[in-house]
Structures are given as C-alpha cells and as structure tokens.
Protein backbone atom coordinates (compact mmCIF):
# COMPACT_ATOMS: atom_id res chain seq x y z
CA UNK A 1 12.87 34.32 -10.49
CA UNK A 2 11.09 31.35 -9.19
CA UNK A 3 8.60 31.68 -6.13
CA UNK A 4 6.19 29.00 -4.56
CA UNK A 5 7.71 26.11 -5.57
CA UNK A 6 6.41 23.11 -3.92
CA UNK A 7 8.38 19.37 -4.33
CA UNK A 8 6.81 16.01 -3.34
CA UNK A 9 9.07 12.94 -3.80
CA UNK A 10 9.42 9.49 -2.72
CA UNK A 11 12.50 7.44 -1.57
CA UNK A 12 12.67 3.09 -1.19
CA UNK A 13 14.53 2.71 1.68
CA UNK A 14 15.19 -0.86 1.00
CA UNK A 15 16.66 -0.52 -2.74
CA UNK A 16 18.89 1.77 -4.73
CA UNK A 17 20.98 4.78 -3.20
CA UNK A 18 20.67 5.65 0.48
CA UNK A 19 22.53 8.75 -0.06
CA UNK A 20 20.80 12.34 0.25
CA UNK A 21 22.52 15.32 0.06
CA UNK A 22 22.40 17.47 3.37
CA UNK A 23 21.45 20.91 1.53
CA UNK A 24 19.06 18.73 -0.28
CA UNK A 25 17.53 16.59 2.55
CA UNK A 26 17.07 19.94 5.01
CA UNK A 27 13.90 21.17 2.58
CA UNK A 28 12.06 17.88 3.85
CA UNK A 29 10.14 16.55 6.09
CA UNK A 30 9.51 13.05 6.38
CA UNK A 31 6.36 10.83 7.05
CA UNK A 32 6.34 7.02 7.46
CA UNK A 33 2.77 5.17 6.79
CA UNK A 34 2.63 1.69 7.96
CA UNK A 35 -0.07 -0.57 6.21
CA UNK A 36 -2.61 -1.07 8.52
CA UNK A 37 -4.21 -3.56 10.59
CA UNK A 38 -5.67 -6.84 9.21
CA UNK A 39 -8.69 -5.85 10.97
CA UNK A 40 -8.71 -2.21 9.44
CA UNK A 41 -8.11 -3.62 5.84
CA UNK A 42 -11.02 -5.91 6.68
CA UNK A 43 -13.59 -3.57 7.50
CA UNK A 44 -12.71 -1.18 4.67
CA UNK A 45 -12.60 -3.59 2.15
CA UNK A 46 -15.82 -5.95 3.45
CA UNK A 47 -17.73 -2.54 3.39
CA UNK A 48 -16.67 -1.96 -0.15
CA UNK A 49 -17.65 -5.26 -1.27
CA UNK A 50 -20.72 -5.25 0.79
CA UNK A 51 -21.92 -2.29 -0.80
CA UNK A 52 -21.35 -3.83 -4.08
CA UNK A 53 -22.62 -7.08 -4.06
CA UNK A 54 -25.81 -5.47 -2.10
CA UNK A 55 -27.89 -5.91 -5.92
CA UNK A 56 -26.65 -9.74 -5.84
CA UNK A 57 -27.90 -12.37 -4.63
CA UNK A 58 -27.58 -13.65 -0.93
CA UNK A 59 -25.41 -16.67 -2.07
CA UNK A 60 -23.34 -13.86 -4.04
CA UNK A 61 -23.27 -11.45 -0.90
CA UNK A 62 -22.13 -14.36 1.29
CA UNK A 63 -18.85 -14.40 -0.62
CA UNK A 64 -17.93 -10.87 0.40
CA UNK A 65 -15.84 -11.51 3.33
CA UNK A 66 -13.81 -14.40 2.01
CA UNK A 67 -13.09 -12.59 -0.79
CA UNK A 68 -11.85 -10.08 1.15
CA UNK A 69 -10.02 -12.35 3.30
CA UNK A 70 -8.63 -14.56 0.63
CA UNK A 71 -7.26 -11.28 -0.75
CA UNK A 72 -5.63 -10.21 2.04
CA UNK A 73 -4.20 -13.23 2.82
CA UNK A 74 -2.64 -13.39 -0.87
CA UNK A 75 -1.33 -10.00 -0.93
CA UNK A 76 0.65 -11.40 2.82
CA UNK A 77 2.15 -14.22 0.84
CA UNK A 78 2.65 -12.62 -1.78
CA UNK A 79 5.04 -9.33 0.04
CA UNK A 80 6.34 -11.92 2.27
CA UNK A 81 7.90 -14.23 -0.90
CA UNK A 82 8.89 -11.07 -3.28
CA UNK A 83 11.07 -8.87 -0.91
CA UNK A 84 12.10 -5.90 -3.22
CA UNK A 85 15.67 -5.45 -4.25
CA UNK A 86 18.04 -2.80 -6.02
CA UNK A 87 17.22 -4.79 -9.27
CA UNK A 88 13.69 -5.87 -8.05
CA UNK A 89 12.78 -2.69 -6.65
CA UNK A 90 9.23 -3.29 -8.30
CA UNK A 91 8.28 -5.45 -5.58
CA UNK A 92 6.52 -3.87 -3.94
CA UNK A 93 3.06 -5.21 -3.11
CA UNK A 94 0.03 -3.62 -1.28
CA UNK A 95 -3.51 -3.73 -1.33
C-alpha cells in the first residue's frame, strides 16, 4: 500500500518529447516562471555584491554595478546565441 506520495518533475518545452500521457498529466498542475526584469536582476544582484565588497575598498566597491551589469548582459548574449535543442537541450542559460 502506498499513501502520501508526493511527485515534483520538470518538462523542456522546447526539446525532446512533447507527449504526456492524459492519466499521467491530470495529477499536475502547472506553473510557468519567467526570468525577471533587468531591473529586478539588477537590484538583487547589486545588493549582493554591495554587501560583499562593503570590506573593500571604494575603488573595489565602485565595480559592483558593472559587474553586475556586465554579467547580465553576458548571460543575454549568451541565451540569445545557444538556443537549446533536442540534442543541445543543455542550453539552457540563466543567472
């Protein structure tokens, strides 16, 4: 006898089968998460950094927020270029 059972799973809807089975699919629900704002991934990351870099030096803590840009910026070029595939499902890029 099996009681409580509780199943998280994932699904790429880009790569590999799109086929669920309807016995199968009716025991889910289904969230989609969007990757935020620029601005949003600013301000969480800058405050990250901030924090860190608070024991540097000024010319160190100036950096912060083209780090964070320059990172962001990458990660944009970066998912735009590398669109994941059935074979290159693995591309898949976030911060």
């Amino acid at each position: 006898e099996i009681n409580t059972v509780q199943t998280v799973s994932c699904l790429n809807p880009t790569a590999g089968s799109f086929f669920i089975d309807k016995r199968l699919q009716r025991s889910y629900c289904t969230f989609s998460v969007q990757l935020p704002a620029t601005e949003i991934l600013e301000y969480v990351f800058s405050s990250i950094l901030t924090a860190h870099f608070d024991s540097f030096s000024p010319d160190v803590q100036k950096t912060g927020m083209k780090i964070v840009k320059a990172s962001i910026d990458l990660q944009k070029i970066v998912a735009d270029n590398f669109m994941p595939t059935a074979i290159k499902f693995h591309y898949v890029f976030n911060l």
